[in-house]
N, C-alpha and C. Protein backbone atom coordinates (compact mmCIF):
# COMPACT_ATOMS: atom_id res chain seq x y z
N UNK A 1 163.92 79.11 -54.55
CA UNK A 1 162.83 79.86 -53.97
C UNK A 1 162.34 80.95 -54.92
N UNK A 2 163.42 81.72 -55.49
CA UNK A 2 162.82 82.60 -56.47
C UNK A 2 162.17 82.20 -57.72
N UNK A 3 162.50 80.88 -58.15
CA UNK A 3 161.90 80.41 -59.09
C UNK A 3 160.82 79.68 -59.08
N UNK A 4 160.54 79.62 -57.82
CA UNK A 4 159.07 79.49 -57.30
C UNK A 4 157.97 80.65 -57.30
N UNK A 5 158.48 82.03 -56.75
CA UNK A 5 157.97 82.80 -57.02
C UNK A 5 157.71 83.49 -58.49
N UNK A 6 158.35 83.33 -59.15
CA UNK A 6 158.39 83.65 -60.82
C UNK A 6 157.41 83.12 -61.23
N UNK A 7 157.56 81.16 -61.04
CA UNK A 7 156.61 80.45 -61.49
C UNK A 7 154.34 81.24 -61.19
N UNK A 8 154.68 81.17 -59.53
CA UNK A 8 153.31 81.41 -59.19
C UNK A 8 153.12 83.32 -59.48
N UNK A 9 153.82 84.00 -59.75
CA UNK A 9 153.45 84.97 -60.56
C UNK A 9 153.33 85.39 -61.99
N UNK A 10 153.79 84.31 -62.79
CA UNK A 10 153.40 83.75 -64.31
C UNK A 10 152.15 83.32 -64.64
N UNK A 11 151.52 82.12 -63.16
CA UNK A 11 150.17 81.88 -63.72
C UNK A 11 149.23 82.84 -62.83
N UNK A 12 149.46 83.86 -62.27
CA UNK A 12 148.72 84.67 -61.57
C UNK A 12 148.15 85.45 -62.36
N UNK A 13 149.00 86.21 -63.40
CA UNK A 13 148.57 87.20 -64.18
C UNK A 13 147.68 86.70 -65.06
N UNK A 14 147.00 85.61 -65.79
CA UNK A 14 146.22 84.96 -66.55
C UNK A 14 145.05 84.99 -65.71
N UNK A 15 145.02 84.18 -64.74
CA UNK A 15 144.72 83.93 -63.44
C UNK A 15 143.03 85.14 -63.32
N UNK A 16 144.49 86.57 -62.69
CA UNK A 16 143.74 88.07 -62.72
C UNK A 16 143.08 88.36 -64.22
N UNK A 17 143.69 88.34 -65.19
CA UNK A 17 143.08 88.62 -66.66
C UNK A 17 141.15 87.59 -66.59
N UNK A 18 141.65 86.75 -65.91
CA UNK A 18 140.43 85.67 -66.19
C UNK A 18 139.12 86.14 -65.43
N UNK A 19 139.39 86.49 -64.08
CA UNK A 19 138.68 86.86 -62.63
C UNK A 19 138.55 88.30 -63.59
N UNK A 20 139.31 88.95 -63.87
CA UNK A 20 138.30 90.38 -63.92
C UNK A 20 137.50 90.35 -65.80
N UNK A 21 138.08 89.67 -66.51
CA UNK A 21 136.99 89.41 -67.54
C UNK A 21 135.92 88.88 -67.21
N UNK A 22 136.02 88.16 -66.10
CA UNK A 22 134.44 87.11 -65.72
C UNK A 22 134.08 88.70 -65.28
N UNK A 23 134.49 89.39 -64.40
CA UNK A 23 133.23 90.54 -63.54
C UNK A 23 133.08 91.81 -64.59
N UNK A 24 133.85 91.52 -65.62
CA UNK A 24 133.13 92.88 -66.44
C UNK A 24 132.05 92.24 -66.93
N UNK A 25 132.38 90.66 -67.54
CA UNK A 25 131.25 89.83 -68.34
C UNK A 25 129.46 89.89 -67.30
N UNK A 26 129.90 89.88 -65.85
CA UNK A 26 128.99 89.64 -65.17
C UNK A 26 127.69 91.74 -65.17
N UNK A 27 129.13 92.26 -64.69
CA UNK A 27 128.43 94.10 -65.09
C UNK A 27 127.89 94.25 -66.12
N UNK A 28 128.38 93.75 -67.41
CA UNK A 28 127.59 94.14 -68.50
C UNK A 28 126.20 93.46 -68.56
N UNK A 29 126.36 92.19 -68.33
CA UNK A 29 125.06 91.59 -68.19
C UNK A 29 124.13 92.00 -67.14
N UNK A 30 124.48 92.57 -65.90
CA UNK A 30 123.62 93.23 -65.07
C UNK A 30 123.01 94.31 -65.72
N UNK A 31 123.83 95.24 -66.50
CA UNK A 31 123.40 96.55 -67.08
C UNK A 31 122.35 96.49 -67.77
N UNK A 32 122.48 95.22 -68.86
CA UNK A 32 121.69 95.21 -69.79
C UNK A 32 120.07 94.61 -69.10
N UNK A 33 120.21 93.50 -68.17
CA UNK A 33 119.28 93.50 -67.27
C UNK A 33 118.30 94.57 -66.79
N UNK A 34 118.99 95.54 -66.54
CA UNK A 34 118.43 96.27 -65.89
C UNK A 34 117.58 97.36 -66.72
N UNK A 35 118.44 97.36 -68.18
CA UNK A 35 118.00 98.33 -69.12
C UNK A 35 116.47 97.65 -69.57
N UNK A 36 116.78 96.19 -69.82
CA UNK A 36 115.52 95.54 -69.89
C UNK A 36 114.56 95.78 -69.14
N UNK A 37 114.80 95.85 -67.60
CA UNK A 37 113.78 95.89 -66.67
C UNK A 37 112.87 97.42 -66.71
N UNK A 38 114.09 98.58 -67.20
CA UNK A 38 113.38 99.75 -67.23
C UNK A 38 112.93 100.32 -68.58
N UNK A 39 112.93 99.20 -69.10
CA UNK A 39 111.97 99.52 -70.48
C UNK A 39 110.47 98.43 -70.41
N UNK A 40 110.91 97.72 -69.76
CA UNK A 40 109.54 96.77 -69.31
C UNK A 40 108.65 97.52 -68.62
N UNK A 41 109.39 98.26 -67.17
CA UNK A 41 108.70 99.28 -66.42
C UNK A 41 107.50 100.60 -67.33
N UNK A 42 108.54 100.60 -68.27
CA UNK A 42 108.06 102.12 -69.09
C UNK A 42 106.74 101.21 -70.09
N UNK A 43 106.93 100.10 -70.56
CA UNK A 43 105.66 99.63 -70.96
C UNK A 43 104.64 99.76 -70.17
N UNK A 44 104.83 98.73 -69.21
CA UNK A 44 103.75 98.90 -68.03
C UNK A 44 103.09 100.36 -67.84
N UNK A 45 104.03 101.31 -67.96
CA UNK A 45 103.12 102.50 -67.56
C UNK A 45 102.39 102.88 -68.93
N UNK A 46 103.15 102.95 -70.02
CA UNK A 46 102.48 103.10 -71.01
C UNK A 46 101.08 101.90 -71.06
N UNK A 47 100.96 101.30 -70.87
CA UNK A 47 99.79 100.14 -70.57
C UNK A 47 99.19 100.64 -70.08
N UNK A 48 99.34 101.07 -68.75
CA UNK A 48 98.48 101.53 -67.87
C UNK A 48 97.13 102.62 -68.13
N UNK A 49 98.64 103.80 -68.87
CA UNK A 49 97.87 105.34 -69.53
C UNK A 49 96.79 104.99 -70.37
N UNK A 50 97.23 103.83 -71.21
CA UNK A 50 96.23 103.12 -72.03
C UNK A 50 94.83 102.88 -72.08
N UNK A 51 95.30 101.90 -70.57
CA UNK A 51 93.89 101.54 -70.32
C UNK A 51 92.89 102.22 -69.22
N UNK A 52 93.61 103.18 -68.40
CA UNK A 52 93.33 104.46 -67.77
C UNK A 52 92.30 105.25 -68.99
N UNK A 53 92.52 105.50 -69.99
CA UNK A 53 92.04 106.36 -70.92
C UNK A 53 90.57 105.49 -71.84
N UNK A 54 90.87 104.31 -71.90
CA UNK A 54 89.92 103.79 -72.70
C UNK A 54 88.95 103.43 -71.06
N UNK A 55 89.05 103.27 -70.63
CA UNK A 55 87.72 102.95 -69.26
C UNK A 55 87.91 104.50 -69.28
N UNK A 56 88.00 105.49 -69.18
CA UNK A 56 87.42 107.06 -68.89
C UNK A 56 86.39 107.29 -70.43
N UNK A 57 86.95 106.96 -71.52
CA UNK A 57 86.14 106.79 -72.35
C UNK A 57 84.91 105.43 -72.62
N UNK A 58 85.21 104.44 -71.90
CA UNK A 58 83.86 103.68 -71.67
C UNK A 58 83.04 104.34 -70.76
N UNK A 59 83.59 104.99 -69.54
CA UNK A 59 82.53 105.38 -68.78
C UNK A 59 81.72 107.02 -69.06
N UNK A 60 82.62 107.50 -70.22
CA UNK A 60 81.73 109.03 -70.49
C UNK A 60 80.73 108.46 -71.24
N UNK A 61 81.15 107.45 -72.55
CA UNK A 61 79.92 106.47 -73.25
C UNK A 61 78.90 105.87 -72.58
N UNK A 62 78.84 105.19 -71.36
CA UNK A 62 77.98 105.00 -70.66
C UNK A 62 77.30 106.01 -70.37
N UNK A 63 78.33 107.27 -69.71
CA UNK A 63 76.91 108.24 -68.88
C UNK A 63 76.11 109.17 -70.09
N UNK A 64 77.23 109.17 -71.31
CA UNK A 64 75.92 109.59 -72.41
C UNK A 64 74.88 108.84 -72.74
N UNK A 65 75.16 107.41 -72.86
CA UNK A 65 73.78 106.19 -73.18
C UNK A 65 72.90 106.77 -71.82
N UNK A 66 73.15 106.54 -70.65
CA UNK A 66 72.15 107.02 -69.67
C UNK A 66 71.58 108.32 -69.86
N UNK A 67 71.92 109.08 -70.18
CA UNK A 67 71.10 110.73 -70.09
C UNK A 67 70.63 109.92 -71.75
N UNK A 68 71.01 109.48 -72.80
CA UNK A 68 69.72 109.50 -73.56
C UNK A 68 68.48 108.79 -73.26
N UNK A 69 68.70 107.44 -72.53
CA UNK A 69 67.35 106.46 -72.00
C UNK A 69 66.80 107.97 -71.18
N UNK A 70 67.36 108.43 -70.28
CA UNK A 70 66.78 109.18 -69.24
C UNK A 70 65.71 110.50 -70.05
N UNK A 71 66.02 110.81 -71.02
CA UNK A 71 65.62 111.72 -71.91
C UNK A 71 64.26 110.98 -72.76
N UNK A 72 64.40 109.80 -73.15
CA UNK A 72 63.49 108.87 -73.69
C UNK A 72 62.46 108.43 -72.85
N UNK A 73 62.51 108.51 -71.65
CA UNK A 73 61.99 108.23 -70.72
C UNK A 73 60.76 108.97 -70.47
């Protein structure tokens, strides 16, 4: 009987070594996921500011083209 128990606590410990290398393997890969996702995020906003800024500058260019027709007029 005890050498039954010896046995199934010999391949247990490999066993545990295996199960918690898989869930660090799985955390790190979430982490980095995520680091990805919040640098994707931070593009997007940087995109955004981007194009927020160039349509505020198409539309001051427009309302200057209008006051010059309007002036020509």
């Amino acid at each position: 009987m005890t050498g039954a128990i010896a046995i199934v606590m010999v391949f247990s410990i490999p066993i545990i070594a295996i199960v918690t290398d898989h869930f660090q393997t799985q955390s790190k890969i979430k982490h980095k996921m995520i680091q990805d996702e919040l640098e994707l995020e931070k593009l997007k906003h940087q995109n955004y500011l981007i194009e927020t800024q160039k349509m505020r500058l198409e539309l001051e260019q427009m309302q200057l083209e209008g006051q010059k027709e309007k002036k020509i007029l």
